[in-house]
Protein backbone atom coordinates (compact mmCIF):
# COMPACT_ATOMS: atom_id res chain seq x y z
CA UNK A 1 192.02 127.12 215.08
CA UNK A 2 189.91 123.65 214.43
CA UNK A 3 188.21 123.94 210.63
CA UNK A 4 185.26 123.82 212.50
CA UNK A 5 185.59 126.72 214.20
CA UNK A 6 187.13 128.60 211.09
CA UNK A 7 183.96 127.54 209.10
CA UNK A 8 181.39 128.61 211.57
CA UNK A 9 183.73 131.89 211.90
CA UNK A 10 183.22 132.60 208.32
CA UNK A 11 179.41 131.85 208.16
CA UNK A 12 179.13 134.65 210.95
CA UNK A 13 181.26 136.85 209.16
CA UNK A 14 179.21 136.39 206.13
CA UNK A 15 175.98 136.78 208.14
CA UNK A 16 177.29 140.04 209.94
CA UNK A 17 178.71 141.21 206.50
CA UNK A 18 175.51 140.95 204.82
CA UNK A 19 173.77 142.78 207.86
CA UNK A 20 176.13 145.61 208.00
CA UNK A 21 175.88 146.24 204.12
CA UNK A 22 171.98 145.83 203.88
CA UNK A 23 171.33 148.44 206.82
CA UNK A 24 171.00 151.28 204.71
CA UNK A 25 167.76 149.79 202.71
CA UNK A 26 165.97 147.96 204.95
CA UNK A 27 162.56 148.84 206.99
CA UNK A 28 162.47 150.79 210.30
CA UNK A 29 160.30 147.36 211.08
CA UNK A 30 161.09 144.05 209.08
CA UNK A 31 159.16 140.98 208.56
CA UNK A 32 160.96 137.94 210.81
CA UNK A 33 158.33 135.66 210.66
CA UNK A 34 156.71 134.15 207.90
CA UNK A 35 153.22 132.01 207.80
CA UNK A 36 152.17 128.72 205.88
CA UNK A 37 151.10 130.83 202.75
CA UNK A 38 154.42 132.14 202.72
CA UNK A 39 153.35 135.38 203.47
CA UNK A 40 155.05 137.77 206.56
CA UNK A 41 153.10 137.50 210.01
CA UNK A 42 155.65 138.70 212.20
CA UNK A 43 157.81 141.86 212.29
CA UNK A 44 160.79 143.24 214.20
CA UNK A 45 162.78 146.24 214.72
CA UNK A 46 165.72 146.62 212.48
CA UNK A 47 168.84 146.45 214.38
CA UNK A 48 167.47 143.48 216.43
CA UNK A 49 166.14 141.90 213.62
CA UNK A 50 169.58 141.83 211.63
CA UNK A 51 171.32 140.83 214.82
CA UNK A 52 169.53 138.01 216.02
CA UNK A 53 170.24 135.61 213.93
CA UNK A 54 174.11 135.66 213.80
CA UNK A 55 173.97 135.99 217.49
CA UNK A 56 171.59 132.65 217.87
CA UNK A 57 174.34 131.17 215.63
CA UNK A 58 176.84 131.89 218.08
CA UNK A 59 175.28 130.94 220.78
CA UNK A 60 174.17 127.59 219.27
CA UNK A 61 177.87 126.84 218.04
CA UNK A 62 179.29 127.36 221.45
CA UNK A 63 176.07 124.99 223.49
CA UNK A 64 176.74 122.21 221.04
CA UNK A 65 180.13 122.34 220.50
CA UNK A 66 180.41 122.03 224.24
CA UNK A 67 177.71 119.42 225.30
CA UNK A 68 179.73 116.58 224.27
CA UNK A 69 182.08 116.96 227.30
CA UNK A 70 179.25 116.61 230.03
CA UNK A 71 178.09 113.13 228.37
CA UNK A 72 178.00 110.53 231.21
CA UNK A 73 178.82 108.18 228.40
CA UNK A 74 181.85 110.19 226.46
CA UNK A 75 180.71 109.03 223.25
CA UNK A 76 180.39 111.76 221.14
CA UNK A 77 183.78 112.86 220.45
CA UNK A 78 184.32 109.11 219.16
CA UNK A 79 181.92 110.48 216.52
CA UNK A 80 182.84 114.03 216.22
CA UNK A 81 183.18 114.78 212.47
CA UNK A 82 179.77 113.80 211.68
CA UNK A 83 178.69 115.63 214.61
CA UNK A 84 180.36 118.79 213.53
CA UNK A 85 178.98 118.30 210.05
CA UNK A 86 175.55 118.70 211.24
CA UNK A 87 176.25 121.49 213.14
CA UNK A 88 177.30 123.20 209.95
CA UNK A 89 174.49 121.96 208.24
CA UNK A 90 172.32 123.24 210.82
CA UNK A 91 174.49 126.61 211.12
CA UNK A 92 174.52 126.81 207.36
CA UNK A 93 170.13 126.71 207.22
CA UNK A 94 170.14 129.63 210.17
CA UNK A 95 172.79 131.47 207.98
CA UNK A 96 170.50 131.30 204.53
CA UNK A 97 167.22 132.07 206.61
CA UNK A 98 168.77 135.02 207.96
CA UNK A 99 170.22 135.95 203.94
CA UNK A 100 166.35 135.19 203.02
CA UNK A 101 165.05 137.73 206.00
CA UNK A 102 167.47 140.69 204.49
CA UNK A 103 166.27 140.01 200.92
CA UNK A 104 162.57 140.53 202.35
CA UNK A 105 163.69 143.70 203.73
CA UNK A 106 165.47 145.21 201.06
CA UNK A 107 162.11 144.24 198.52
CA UNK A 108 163.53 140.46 197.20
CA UNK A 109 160.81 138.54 198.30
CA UNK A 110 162.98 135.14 198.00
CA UNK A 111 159.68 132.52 199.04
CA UNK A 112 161.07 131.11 202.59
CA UNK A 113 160.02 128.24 201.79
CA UNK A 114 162.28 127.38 199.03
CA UNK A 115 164.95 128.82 201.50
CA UNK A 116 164.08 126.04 204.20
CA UNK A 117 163.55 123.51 201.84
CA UNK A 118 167.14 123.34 200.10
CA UNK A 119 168.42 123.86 203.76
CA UNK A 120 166.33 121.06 205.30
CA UNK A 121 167.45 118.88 202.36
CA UNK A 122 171.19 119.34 203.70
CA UNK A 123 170.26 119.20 207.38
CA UNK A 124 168.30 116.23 206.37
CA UNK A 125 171.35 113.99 204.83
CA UNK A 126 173.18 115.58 207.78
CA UNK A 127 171.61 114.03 210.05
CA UNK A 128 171.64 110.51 208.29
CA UNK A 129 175.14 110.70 208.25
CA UNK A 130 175.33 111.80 212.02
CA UNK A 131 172.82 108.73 213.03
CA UNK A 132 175.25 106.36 211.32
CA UNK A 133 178.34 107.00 212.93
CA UNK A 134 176.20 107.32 216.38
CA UNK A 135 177.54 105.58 219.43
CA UNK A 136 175.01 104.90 222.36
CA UNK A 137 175.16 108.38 224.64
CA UNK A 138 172.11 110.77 226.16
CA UNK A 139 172.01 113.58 223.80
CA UNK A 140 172.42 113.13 220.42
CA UNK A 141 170.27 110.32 218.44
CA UNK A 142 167.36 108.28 219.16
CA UNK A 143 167.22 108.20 222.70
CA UNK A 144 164.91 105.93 223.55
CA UNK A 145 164.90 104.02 226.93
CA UNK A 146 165.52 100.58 225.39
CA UNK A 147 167.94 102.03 223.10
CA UNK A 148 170.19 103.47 226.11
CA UNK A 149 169.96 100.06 228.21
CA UNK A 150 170.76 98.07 225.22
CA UNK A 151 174.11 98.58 222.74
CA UNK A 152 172.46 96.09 220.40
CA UNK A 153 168.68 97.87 219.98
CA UNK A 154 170.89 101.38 219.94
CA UNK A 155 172.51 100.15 216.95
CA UNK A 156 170.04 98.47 214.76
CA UNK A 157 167.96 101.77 215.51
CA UNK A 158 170.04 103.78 214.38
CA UNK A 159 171.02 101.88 211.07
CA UNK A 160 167.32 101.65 210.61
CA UNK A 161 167.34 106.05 211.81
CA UNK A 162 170.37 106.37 208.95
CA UNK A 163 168.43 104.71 206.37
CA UNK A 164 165.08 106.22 206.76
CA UNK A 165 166.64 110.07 207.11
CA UNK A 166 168.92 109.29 203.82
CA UNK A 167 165.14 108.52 201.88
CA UNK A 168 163.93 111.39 203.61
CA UNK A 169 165.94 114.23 201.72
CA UNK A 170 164.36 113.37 198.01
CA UNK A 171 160.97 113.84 200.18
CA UNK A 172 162.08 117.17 201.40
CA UNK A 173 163.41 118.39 198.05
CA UNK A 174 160.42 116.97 195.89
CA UNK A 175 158.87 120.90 197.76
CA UNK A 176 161.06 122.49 194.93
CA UNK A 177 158.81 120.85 192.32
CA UNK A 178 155.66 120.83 194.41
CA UNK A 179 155.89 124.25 196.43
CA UNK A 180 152.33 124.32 197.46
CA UNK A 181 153.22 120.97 199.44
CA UNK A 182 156.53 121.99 200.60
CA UNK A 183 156.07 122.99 204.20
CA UNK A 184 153.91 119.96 204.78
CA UNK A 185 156.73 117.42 202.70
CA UNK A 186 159.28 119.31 204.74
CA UNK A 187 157.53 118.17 207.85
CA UNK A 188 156.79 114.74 207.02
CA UNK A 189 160.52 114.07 206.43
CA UNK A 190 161.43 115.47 209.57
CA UNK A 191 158.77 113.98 211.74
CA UNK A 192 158.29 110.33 210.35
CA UNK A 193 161.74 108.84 210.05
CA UNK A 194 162.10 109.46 214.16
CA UNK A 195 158.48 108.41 214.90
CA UNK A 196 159.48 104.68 213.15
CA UNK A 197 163.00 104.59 214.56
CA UNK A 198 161.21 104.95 217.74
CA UNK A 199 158.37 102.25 217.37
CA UNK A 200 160.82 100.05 215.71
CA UNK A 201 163.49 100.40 219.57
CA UNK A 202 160.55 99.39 221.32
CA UNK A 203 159.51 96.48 218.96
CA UNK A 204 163.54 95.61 218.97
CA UNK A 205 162.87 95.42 222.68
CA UNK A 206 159.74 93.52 223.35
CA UNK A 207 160.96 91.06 220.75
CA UNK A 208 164.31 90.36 222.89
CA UNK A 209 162.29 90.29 226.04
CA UNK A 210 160.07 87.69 224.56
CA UNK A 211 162.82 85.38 224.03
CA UNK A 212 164.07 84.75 227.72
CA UNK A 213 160.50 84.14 228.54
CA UNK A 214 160.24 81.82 225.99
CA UNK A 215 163.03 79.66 226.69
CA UNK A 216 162.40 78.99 230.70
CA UNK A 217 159.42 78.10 229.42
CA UNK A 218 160.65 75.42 227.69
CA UNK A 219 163.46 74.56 230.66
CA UNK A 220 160.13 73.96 232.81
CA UNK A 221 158.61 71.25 230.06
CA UNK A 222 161.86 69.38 229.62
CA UNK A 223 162.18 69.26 233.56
């Protein structure tokens, strides 16, 4: 068995562990949902409840582990261990939210958003790490149109991608020493570094399109 599958086996086992051996103290109907003041807004029954988030693991684990092979571009597996490392990271989050959700049940009211900031944090640097090693393909990065017709903008994007997630994480975590700003630092790390990957593909682009134009301009004057 790949590591990757004996990690992700172990995370489930964990999960599933925990689930099994919390049963007996937690709720007929347990909070799954939580809002921005960090208080409980949505509830489930029990046996779903512990269930469903080991199973979305799964499920996730076996979709992304397999979308690499129906890539026009075959790609990813040239970048596979920093693709694999985000799916931990991102397995690894769903694992410690689901932890979090039995600690709510059983009367540890662990604040989620502590929980999904420490996990973001990780899924954060993942993700810089993952945009890095990127090669040009049509599911994983920034996929922009400019960035898919052109090697060169697809690179510099995603150095630029790399850079800005890596500065992102002591964003994210600064919501362990500011936890009334957490969810909103959380989602400014998240959100912005894509948003100026993207404007700076299409700037990338224009700029190169520019030059052609430019120079039969000048063809025309010398003629």
């Amino acid at each position: 068995m790949r590591p990757f599958w004996i990690l992700v086996t172990v995370m489930l086992a964990a999960s599933l562990f925990a689930s099994w051996a919390m049963l007996p103290v937690l709720p007929e109907r347990m909070a799954v949902h939580w809002g921005l003041s960090g208080q409980p807004d949505g509830w489930m029954d029990r046996l779903p409840a512990v269930l469903f988030m080991p199973a979305l693991m799964l499920a996730l684990a076996i979709f992304l582990e397999w979308l690499p092979r129906i890539d026009p571009r075959h790609n990813i597996p040239k970048f596979i261990i920093a693709y694999e490392q985000f799916l931990l990271a991102l397995l690894f989050l769903l694992a410690m939210v689901h932890l979090d959700m039995l600690a709510w049940g059983a009367g540890l009211h662990i604040p989620p958003t502590l929980v999904l900031t420490v996990g973001f944090g990780l899924l954060l640097f993942s993700i810089s790490r993952l945009l890095a090693a990127s090669l040009p393909n049509y599911f994983i990065g920034i996929r922009t149109p400019w960035a898919l017709e052109d090697d060169s903008n697809w690179h510099a994007t995603h150095r630029l991608a790399a850079s800005l997630y890596h500065w992102s994480v002591p964003v994210c975590l600064l919501g362990l020493l500011i936890p009334a700003w957490s969810i909103w630092l959380l989602l400014l790390a998240a959100i912005v570094p894509s948003l100026l990957a993207v404007a700076y593909s299409y700037l990338a682009y224009a700029q190169k399109k520019k030059k052609p134009a430019k120079r039969r301009r000048s063809k025309k004057r010398a003629r």
